[in-house]
PDB file of N, CA and C in Angstrom:
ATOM      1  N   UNK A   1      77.626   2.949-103.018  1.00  0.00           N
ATOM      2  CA  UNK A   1      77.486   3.927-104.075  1.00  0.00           C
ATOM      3  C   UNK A   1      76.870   3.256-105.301  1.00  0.00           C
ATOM      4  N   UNK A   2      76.335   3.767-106.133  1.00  0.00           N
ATOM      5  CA  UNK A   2      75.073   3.660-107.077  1.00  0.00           C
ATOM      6  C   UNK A   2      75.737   3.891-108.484  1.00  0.00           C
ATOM      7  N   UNK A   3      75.705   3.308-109.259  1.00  0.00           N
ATOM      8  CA  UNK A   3      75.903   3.560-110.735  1.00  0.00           C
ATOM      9  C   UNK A   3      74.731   4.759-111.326  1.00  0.00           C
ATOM     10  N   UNK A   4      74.854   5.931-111.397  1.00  0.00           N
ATOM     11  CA  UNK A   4      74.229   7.090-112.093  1.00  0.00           C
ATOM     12  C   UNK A   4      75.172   7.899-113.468  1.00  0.00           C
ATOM     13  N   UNK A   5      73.779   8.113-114.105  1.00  0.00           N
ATOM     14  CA  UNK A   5      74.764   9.392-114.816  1.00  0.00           C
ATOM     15  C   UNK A   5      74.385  10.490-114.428  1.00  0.00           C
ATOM     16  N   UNK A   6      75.747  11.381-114.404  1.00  0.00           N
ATOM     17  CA  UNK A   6      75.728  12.717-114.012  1.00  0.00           C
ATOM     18  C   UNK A   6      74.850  13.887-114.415  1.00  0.00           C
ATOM     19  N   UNK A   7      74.091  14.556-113.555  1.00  0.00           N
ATOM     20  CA  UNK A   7      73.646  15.748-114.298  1.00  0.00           C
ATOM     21  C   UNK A   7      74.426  17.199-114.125  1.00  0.00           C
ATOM     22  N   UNK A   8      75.516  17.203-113.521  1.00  0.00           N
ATOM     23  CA  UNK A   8      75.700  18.236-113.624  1.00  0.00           C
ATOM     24  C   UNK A   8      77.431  18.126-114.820  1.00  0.00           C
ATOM     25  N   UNK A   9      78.239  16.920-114.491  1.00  0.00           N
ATOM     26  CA  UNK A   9      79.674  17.611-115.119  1.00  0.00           C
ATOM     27  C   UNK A   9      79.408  16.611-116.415  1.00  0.00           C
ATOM     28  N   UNK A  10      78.769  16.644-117.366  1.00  0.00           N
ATOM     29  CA  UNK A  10      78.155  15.900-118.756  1.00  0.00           C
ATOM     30  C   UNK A  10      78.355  16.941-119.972  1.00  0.00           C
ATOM     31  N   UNK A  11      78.932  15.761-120.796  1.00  0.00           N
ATOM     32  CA  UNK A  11      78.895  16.684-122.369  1.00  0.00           C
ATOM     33  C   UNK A  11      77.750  15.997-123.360  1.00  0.00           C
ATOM     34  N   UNK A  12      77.813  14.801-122.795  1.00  0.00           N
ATOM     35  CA  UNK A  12      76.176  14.526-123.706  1.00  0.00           C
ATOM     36  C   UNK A  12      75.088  13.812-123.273  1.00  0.00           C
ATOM     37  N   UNK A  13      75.429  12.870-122.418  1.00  0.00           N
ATOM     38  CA  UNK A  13      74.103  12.299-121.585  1.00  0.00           C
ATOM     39  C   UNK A  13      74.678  12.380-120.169  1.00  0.00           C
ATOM     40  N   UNK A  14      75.852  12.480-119.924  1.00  0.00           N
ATOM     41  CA  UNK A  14      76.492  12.252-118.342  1.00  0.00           C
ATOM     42  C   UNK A  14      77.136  10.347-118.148  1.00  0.00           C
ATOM     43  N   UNK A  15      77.165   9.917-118.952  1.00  0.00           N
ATOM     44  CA  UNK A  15      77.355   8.226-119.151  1.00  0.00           C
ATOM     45  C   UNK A  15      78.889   8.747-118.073  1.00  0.00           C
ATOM     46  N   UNK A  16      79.736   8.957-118.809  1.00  0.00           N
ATOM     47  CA  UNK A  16      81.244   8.877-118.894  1.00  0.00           C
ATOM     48  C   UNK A  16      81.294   9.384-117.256  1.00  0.00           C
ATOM     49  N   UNK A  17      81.104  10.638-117.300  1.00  0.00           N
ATOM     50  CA  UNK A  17      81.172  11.390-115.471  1.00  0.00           C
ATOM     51  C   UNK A  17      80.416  10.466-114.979  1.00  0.00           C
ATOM     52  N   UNK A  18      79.719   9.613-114.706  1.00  0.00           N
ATOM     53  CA  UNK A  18      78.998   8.747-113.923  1.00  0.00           C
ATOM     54  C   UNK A  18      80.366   7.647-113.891  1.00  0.00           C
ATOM     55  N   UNK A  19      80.471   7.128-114.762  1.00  0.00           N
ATOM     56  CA  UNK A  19      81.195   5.827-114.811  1.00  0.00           C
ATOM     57  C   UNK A  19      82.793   6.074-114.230  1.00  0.00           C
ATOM     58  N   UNK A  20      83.142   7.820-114.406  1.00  0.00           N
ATOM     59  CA  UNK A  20      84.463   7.865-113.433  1.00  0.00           C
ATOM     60  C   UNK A  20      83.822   7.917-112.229  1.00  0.00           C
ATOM     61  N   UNK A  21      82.727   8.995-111.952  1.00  0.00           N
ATOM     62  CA  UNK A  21      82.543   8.886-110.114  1.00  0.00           C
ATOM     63  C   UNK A  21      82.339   8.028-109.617  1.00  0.00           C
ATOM     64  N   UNK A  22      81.899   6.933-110.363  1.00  0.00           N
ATOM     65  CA  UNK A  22      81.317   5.381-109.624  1.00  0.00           C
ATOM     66  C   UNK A  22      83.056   4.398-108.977  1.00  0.00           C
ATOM     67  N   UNK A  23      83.801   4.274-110.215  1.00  0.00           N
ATOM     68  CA  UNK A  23      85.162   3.975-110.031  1.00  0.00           C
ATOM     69  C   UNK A  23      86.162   4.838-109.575  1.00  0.00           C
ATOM     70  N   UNK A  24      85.917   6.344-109.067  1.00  0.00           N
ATOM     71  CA  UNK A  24      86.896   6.728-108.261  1.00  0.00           C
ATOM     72  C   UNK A  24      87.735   7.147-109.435  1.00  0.00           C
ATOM     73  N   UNK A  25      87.952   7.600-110.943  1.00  0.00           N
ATOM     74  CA  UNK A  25      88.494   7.660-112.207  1.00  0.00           C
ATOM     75  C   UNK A  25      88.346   9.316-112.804  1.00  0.00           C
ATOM     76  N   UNK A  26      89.721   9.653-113.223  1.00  0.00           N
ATOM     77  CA  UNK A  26      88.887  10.950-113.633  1.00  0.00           C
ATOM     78  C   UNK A  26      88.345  11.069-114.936  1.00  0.00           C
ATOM     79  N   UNK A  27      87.302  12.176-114.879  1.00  0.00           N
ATOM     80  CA  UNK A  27      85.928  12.242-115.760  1.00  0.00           C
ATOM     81  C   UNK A  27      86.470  11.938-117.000  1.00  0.00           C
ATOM     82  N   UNK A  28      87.413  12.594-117.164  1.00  0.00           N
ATOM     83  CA  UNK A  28      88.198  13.079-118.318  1.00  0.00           C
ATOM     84  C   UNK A  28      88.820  11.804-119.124  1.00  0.00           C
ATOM     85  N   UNK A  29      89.519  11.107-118.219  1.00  0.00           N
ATOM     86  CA  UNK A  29      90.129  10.169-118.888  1.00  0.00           C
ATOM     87  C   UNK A  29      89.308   8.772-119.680  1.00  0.00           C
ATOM     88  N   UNK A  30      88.253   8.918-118.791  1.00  0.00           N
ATOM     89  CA  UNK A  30      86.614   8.062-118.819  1.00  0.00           C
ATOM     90  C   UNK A  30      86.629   8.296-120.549  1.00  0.00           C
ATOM     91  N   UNK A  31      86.435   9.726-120.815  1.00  0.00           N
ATOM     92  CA  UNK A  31      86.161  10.356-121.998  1.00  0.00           C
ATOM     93  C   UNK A  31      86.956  10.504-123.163  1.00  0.00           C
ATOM     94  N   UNK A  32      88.353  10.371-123.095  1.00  0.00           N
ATOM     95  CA  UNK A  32      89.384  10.119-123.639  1.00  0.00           C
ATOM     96  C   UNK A  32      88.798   8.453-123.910  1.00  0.00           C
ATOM     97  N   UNK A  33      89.199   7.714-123.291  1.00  0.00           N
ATOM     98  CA  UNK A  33      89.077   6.368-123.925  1.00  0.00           C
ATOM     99  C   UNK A  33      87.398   6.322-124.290  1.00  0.00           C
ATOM    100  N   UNK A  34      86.962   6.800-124.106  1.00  0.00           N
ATOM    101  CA  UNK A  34      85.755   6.375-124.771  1.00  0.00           C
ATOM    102  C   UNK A  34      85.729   7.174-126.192  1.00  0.00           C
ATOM    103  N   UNK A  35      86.683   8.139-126.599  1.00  0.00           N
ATOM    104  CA  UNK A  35      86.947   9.137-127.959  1.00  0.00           C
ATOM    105  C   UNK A  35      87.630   8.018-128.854  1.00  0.00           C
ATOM    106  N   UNK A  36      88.770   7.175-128.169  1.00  0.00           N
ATOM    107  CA  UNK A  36      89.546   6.354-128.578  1.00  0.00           C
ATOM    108  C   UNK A  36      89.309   4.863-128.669  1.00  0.00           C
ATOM    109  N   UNK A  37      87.984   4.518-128.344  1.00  0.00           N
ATOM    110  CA  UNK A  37      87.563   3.255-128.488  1.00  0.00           C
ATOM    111  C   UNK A  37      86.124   3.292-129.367  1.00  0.00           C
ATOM    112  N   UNK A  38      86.084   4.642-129.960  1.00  0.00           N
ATOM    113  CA  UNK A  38      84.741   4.722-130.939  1.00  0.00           C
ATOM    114  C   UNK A  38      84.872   4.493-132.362  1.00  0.00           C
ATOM    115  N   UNK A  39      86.406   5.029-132.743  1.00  0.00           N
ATOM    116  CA  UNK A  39      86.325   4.337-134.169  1.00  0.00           C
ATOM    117  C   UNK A  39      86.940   2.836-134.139  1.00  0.00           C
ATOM    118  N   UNK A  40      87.932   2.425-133.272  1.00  0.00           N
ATOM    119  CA  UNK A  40      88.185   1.225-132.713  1.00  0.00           C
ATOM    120  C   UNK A  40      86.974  -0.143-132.765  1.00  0.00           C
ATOM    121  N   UNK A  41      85.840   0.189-132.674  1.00  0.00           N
ATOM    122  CA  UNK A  41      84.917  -0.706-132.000  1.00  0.00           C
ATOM    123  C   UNK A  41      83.492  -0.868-132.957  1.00  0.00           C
ATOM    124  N   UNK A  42      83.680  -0.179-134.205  1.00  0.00           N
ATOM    125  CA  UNK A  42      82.882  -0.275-135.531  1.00  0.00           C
ATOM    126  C   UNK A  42      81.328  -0.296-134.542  1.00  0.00           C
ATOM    127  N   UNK A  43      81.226   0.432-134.087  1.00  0.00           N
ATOM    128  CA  UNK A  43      80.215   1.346-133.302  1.00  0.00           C
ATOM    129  C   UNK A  43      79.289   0.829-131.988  1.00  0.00           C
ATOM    130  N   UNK A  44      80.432  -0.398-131.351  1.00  0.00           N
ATOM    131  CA  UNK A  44      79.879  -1.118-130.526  1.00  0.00           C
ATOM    132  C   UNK A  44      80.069  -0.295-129.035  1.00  0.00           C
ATOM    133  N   UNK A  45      80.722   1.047-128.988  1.00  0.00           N
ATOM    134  CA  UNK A  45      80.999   1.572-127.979  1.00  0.00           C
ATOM    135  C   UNK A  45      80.059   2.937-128.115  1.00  0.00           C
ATOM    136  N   UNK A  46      79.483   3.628-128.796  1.00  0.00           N
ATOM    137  CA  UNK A  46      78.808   4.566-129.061  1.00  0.00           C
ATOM    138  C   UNK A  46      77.307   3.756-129.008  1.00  0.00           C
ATOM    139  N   UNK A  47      77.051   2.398-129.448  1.00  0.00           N
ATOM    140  CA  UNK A  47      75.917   1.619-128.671  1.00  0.00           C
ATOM    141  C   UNK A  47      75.884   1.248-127.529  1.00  0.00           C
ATOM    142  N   UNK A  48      77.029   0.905-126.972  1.00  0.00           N
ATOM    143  CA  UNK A  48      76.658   0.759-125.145  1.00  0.00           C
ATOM    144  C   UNK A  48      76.519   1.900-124.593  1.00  0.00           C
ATOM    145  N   UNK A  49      76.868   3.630-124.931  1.00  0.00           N
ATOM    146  CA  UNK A  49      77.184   4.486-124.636  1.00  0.00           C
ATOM    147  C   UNK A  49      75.130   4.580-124.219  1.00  0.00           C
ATOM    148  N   UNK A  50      74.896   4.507-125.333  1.00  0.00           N
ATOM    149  CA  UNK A  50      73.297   5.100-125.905  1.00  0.00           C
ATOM    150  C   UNK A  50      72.560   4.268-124.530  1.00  0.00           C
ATOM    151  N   UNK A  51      72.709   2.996-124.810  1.00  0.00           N
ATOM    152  CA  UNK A  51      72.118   2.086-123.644  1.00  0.00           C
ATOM    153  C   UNK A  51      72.150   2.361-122.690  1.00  0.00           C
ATOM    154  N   UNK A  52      73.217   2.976-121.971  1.00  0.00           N
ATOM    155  CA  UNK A  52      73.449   3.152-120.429  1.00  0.00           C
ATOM    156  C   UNK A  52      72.869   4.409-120.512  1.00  0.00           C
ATOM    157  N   UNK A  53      72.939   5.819-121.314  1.00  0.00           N
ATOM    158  CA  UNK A  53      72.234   6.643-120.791  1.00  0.00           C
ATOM    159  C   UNK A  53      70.991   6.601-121.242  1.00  0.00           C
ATOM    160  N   UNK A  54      70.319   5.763-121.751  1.00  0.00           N
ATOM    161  CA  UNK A  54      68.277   5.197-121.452  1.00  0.00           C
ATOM    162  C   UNK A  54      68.415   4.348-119.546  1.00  0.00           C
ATOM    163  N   UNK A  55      69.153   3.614-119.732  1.00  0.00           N
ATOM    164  CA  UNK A  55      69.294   2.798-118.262  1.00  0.00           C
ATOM    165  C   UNK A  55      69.416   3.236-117.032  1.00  0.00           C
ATOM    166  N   UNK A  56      70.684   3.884-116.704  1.00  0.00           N
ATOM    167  CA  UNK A  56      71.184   4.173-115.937  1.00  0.00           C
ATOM    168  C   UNK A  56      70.395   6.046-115.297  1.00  0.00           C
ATOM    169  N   UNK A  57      69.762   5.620-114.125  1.00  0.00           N
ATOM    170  CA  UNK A  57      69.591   6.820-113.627  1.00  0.00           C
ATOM    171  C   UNK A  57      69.794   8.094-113.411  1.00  0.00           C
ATOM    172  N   UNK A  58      69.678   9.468-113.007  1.00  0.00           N
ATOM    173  CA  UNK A  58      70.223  10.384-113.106  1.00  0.00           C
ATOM    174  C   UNK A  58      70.452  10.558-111.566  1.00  0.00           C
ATOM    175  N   UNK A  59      72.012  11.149-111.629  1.00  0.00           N
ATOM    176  CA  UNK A  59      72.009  11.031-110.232  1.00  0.00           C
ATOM    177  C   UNK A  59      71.354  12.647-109.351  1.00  0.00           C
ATOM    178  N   UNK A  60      71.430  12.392-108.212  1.00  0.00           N
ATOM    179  CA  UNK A  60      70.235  14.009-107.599  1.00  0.00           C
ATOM    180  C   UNK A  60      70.903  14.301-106.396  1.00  0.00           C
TER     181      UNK A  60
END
């Protein structure tokens, strides 16, 4: 299985739903910690966010 982001269950690029379907994780919780590690991380998590969805493929 392939690291993609999602095109269909996405609220802004599909990063997060990719990164649970890849680990078997639900979407949701993906998205929760990524809500909770954005002011946490003085914006180093909303920059890897950006990166992976330029990178990371769309899945089909």
């Amino acid at each position: 299985m392939k690291l993609t982001r999602s095109r269909y269950d996405k609220v802004a690029l599909g990063v997060c739903s990719g990164i649970g379907n890849y680990f078997g994780w639900s979407n949701n919780l993906v998205r929760l910690t990524f809500l909770v590690g954005l002011p946490l991380s003085a914006g180093t998590v909303l920059a890897i966010y950006f990166i992976l969805g330029i990178l990371l493929p769309k899945d089909y």
